[in-house]
N, C-alpha and C. Protein backbone atom coordinates (compact mmCIF):
# COMPACT_ATOMS: atom_id res chain seq x y z
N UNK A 1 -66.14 137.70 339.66
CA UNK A 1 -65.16 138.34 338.80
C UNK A 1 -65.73 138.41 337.38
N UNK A 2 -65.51 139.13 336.52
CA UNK A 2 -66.04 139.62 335.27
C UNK A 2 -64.81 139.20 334.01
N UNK A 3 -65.80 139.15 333.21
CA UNK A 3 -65.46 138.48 332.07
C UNK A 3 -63.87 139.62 331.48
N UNK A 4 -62.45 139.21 331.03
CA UNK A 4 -62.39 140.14 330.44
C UNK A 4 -62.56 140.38 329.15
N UNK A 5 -62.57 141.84 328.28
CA UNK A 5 -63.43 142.15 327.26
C UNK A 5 -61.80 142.28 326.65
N UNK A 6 -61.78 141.54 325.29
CA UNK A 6 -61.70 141.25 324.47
C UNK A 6 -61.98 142.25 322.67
N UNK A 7 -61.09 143.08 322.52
CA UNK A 7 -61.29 143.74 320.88
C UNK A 7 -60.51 143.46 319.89
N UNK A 8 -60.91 142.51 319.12
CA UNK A 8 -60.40 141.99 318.07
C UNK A 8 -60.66 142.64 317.03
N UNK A 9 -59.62 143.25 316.19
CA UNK A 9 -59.53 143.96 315.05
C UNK A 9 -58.96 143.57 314.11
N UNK A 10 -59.91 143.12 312.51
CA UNK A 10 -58.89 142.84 311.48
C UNK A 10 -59.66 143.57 310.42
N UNK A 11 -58.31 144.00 309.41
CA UNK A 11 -58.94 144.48 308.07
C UNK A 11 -59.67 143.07 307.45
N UNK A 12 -60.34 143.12 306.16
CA UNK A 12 -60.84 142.19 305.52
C UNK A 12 -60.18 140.87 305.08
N UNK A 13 -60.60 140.01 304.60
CA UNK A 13 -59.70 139.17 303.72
C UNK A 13 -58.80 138.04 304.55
N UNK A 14 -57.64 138.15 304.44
CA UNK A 14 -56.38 137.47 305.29
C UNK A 14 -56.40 137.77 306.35
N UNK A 15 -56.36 139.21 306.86
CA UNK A 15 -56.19 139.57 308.37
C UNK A 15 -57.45 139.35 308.93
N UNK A 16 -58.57 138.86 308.42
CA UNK A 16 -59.77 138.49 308.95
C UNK A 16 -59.42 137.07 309.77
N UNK A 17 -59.31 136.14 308.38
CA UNK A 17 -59.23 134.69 308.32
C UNK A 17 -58.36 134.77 309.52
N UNK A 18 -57.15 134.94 309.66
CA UNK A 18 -55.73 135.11 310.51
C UNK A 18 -56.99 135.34 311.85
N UNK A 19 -57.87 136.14 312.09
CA UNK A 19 -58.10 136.57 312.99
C UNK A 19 -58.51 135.52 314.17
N UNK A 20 -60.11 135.22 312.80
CA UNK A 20 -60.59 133.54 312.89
C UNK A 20 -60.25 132.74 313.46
N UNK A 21 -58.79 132.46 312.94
CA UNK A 21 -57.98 131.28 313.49
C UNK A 21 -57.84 131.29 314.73
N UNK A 22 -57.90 132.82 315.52
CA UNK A 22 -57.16 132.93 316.87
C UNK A 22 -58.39 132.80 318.07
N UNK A 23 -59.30 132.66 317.45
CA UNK A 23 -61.03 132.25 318.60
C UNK A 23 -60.49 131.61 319.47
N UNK A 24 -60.45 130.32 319.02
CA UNK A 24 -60.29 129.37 320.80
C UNK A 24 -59.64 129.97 321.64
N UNK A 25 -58.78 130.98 321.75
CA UNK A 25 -58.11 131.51 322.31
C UNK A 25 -58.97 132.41 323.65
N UNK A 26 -59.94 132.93 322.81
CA UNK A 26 -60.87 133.85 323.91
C UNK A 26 -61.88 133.27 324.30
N UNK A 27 -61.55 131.59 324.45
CA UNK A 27 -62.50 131.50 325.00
C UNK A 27 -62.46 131.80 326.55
N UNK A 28 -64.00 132.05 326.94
CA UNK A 28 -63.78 132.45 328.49
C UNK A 28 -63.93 134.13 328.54
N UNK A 29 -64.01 134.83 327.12
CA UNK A 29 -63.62 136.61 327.55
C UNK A 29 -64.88 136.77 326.50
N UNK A 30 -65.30 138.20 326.90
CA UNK A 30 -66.16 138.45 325.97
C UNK A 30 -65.14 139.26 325.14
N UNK A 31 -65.87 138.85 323.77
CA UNK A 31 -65.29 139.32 322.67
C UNK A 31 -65.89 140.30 322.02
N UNK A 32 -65.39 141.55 321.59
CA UNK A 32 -66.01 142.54 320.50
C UNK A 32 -65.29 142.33 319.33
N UNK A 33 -65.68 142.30 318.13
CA UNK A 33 -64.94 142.48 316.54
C UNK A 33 -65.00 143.72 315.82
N UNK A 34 -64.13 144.23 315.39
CA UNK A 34 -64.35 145.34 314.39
C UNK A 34 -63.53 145.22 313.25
N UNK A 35 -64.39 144.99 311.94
CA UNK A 35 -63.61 144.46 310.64
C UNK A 35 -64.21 145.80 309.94
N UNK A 36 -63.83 145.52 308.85
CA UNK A 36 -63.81 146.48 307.28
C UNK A 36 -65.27 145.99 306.56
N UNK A 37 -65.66 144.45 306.70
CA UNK A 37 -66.88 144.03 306.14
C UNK A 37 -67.95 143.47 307.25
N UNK A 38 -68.79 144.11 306.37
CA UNK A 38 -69.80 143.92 307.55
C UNK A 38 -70.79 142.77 307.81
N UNK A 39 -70.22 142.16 306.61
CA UNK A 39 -70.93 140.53 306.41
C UNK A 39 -70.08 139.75 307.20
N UNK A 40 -68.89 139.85 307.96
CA UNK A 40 -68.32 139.39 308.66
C UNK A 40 -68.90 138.94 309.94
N UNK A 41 -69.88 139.76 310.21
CA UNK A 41 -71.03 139.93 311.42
C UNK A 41 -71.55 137.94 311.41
N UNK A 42 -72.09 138.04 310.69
CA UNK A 42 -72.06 136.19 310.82
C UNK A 42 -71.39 135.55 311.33
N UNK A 43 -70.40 135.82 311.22
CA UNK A 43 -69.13 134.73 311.62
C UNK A 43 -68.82 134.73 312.92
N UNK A 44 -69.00 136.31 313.69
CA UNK A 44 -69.16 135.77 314.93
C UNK A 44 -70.52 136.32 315.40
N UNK A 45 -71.38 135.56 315.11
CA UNK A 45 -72.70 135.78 315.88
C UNK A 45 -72.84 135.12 317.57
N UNK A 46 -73.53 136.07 318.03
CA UNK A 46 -73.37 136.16 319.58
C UNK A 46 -72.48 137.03 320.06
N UNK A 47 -71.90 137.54 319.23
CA UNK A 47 -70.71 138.74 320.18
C UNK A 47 -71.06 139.88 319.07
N UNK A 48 -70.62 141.03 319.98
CA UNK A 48 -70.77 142.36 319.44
C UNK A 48 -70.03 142.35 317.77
N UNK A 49 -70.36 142.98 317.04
CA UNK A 49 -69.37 143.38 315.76
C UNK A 49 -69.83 144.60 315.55
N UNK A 50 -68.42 145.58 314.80
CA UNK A 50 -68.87 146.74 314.18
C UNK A 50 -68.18 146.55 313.28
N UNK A 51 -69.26 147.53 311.63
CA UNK A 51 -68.15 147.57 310.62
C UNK A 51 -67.78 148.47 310.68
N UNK A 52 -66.35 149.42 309.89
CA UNK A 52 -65.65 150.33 310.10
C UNK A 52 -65.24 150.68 308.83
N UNK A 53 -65.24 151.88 308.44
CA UNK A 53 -64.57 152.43 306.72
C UNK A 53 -63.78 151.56 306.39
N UNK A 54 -63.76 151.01 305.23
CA UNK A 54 -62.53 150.30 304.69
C UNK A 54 -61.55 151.39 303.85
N UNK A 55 -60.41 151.49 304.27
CA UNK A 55 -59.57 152.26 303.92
C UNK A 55 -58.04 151.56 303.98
N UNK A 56 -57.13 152.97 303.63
CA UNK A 56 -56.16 152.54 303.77
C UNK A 56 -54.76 153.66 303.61
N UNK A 57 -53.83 153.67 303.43
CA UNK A 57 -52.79 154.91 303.49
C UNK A 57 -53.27 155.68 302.00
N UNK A 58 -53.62 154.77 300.78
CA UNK A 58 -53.66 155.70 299.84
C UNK A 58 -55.07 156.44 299.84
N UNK A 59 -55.61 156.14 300.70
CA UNK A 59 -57.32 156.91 300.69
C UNK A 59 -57.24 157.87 301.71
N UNK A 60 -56.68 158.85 301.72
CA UNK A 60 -56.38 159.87 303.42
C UNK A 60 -57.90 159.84 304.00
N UNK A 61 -58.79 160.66 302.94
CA UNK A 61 -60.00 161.05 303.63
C UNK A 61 -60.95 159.32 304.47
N UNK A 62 -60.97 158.79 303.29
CA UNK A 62 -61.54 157.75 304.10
C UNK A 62 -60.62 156.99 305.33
N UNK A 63 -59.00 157.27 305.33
CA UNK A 63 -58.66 156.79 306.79
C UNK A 63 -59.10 157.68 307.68
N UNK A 64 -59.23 158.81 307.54
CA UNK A 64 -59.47 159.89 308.98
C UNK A 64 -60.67 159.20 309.42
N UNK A 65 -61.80 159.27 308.36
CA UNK A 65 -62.97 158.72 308.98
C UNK A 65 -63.01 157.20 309.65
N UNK A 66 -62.24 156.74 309.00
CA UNK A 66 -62.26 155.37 310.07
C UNK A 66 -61.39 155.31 311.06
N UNK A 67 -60.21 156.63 310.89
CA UNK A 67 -59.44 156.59 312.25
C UNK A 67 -60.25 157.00 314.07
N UNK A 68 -61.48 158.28 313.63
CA UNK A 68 -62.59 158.56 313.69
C UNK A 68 -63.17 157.31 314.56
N UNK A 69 -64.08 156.77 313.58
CA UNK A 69 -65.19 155.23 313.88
C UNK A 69 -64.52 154.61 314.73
N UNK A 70 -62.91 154.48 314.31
CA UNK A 70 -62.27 153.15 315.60
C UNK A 70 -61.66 153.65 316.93
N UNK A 71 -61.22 154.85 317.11
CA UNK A 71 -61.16 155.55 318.70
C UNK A 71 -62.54 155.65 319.09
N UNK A 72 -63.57 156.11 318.35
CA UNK A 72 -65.01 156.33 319.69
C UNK A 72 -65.34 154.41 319.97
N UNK A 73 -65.06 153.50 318.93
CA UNK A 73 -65.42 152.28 319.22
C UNK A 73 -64.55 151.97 320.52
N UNK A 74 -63.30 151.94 320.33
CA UNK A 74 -62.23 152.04 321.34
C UNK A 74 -63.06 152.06 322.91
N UNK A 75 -62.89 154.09 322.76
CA UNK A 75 -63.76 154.48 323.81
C UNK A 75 -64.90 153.59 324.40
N UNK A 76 -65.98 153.61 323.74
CA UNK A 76 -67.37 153.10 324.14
C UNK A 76 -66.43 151.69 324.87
N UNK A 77 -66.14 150.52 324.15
CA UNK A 77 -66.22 149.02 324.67
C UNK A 77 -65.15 149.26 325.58
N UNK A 78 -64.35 149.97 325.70
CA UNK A 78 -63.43 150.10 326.84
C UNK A 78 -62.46 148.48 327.10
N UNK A 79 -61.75 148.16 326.44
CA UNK A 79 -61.52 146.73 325.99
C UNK A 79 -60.41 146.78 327.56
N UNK A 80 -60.13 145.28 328.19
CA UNK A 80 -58.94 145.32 328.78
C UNK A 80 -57.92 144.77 327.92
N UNK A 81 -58.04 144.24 326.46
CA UNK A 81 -57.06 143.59 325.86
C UNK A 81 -57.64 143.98 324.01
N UNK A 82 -56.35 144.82 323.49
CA UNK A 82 -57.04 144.55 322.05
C UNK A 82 -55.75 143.94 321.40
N UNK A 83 -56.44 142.81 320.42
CA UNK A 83 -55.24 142.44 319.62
C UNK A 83 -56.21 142.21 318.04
N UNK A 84 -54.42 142.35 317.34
CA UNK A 84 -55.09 142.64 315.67
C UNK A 84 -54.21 141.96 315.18
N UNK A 85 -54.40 141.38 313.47
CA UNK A 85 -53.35 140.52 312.92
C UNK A 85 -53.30 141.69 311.70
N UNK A 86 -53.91 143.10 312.16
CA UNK A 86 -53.93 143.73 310.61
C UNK A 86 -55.24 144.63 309.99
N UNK A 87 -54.88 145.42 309.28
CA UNK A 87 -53.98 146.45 308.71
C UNK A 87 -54.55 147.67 309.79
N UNK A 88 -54.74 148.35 308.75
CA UNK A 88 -55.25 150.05 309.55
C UNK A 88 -56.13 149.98 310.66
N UNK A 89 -57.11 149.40 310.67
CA UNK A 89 -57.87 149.64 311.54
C UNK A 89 -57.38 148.72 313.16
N UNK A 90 -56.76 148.09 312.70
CA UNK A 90 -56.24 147.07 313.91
C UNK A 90 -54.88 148.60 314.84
N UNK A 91 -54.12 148.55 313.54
CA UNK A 91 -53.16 149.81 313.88
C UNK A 91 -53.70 150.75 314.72
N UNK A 92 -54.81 151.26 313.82
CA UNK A 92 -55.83 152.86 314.97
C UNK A 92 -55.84 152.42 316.10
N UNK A 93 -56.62 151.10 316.40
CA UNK A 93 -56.94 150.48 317.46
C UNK A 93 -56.26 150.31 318.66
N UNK A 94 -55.10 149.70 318.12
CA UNK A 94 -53.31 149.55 319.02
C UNK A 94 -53.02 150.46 319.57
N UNK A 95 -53.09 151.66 318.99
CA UNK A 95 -52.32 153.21 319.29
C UNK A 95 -53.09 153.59 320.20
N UNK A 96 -54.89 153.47 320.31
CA UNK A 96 -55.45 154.47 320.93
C UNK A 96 -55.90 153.66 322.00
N UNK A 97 -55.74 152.08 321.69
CA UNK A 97 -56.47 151.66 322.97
C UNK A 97 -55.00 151.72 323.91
N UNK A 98 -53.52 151.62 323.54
CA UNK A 98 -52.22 151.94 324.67
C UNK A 98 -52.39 152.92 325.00
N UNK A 99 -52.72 153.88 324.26
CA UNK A 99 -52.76 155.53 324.96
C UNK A 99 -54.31 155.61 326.10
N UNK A 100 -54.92 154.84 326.06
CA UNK A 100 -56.04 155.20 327.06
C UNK A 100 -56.38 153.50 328.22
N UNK A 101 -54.94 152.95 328.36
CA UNK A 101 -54.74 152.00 329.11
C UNK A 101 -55.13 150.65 328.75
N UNK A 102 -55.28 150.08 327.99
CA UNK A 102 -55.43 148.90 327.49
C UNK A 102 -54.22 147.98 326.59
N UNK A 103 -54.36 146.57 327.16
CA UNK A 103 -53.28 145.98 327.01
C UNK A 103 -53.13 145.57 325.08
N UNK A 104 -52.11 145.52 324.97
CA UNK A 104 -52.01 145.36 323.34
C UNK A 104 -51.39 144.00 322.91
N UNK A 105 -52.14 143.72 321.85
CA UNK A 105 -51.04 142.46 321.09
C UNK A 105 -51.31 142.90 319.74
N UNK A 106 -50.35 143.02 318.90
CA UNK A 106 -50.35 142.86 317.27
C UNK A 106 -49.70 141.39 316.87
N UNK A 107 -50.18 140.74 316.38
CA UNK A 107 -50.17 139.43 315.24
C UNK A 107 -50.00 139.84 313.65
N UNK A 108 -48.69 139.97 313.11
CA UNK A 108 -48.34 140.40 312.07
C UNK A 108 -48.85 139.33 310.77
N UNK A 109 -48.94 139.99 309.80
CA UNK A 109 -49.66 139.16 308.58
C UNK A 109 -48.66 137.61 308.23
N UNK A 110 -49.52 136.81 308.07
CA UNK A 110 -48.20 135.95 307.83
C UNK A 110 -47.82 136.17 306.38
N UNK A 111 -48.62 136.89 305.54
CA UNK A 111 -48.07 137.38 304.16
C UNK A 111 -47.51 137.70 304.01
N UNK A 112 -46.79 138.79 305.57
CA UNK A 112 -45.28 139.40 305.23
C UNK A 112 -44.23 138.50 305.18
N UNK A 113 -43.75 138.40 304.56
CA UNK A 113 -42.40 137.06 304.56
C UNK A 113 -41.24 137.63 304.96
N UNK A 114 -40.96 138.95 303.91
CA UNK A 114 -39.74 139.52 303.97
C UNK A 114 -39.08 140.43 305.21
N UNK A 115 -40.18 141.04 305.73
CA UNK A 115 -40.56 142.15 306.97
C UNK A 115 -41.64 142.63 307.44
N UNK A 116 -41.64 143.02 308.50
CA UNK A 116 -43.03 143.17 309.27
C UNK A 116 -43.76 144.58 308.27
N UNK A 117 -45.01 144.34 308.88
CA UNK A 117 -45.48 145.20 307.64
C UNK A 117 -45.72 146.42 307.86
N UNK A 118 -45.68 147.79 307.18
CA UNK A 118 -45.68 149.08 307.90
C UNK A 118 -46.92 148.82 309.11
N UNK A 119 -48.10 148.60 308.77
CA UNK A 119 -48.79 148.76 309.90
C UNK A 119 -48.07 148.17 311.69
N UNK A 120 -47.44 146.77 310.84
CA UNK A 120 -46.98 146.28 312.45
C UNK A 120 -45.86 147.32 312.55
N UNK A 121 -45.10 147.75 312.01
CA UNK A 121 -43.73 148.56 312.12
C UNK A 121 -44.45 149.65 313.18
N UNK A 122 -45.45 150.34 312.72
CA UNK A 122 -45.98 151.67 313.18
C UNK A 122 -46.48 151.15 315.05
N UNK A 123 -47.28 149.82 314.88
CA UNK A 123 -47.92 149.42 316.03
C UNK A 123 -46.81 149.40 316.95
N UNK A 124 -45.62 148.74 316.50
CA UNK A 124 -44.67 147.94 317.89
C UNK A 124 -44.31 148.89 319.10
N UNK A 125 -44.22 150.21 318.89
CA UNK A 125 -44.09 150.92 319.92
C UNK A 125 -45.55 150.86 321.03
N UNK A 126 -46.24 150.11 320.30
CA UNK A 126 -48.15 150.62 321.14
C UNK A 126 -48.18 149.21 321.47
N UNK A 127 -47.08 148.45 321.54
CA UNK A 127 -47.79 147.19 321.71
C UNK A 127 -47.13 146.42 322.98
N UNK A 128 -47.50 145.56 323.81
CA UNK A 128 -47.42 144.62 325.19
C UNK A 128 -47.01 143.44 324.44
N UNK A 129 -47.33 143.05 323.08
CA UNK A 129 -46.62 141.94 322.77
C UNK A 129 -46.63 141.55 321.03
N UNK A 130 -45.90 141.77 320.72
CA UNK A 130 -45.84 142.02 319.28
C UNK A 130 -45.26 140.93 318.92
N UNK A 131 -46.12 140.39 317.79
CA UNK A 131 -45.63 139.20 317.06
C UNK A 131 -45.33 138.49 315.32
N UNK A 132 -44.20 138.03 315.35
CA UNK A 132 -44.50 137.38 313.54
C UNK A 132 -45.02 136.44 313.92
N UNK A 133 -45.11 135.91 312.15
CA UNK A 133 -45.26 134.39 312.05
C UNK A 133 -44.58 134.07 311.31
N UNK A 134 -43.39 134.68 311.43
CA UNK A 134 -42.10 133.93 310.21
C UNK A 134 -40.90 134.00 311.63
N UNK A 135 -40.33 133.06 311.95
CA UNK A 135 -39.14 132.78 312.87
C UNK A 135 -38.39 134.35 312.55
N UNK A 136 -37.93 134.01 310.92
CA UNK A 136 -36.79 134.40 311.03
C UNK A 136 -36.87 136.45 310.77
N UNK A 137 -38.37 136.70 311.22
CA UNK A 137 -38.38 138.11 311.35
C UNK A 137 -38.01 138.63 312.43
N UNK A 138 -38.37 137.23 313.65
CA UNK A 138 -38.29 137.88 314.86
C UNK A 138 -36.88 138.41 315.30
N UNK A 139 -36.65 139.08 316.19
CA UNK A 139 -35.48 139.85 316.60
C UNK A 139 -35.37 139.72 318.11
N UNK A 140 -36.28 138.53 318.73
CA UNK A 140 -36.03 137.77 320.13
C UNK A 140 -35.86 138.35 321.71
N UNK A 141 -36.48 140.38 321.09
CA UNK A 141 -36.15 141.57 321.62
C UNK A 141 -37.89 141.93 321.30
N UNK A 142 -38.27 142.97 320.56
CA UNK A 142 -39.49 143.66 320.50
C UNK A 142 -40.72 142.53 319.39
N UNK A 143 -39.92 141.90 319.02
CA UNK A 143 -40.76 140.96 318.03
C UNK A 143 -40.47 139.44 318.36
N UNK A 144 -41.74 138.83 318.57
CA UNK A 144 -41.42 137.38 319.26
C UNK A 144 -41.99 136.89 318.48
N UNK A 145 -41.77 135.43 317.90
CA UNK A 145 -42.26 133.88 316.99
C UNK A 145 -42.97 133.05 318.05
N UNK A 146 -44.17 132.94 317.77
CA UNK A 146 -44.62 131.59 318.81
C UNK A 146 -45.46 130.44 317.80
N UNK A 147 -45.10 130.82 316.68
CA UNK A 147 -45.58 130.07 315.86
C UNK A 147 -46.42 130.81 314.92
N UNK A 148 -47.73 129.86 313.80
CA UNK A 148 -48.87 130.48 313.01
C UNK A 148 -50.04 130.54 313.32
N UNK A 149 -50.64 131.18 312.65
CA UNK A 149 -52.07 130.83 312.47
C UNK A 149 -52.37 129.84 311.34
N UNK A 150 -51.85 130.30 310.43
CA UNK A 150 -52.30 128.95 309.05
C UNK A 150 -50.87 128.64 308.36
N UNK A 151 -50.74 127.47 308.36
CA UNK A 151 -50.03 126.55 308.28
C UNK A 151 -49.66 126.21 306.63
């Protein structure tokens, strides 16, 4: 039986770290990464990484192009599971890997305190299991609490 493949997507920064946190988790699957920085590549050495435009809603042209970079990445690794804690590129990811059969999880920023954040808002329809990390966002229906990543 074969490993399953594993696409972990985070923007830079927090949704990186957040990401980080969630390793032990795969262990046992091969893992692909696709972040915003490409020095990130260190961090998980031994598994695939790609970097991807860093963008965002106020940059249109540079999101197309990374909306672009992250469906053919999509395509090529053919993931059975992608999950993201964040932002755009995790989002692209969500949308296109549900639309071409692959299972989804979004892990919402724990920065959002107040409400989930447009990106998770946009994902939850693309997603198999959508999650905060604040209790009291969840709605015990499309958004589930199972706890944090950082404490």
């Amino acid at each position: 039986m074969s490993k399953k493949k594993i696409l972990a997507v985070a923007s830079g920064g927090g949704h990186w770290i957040q990401l980080m946190r969630l390793r032990p988790a795969f262990e046992g699957c091969e893992v692909v990464y696709i972040s915003t920085h490409e020095g990130y590549s260190k961090q998980v050495s031994g598994s695939v990484f790609y970097s991807v435009t860093d963008a965002n809603r106020w940059n249109k042209i540079r999101l197309i192009k990374m909306a672009f970079e992250v469906i053919r990445l999509v395509g090529r690794e053919k993931p059975d599971l992608i999950i993201s804690t964040g932002a755009a590129p995790g989002l692209l990811a969500i949308v296109w890997g549900k639309l071409t059969g692959s299972k989804t999880i979004w892990l919402d920023s724990i920065a959002n305190v107040e409400r989930i954040s447009m990106s998770g808002r946009l994902a939850r329809p693309f997603t198999n299991i959508h999650l905060t990390q604040w209790q009291e966002l969840a709605d015990g229906n499309s958004t589930i609490f199972k706890g944090n990543v950082i404490a």
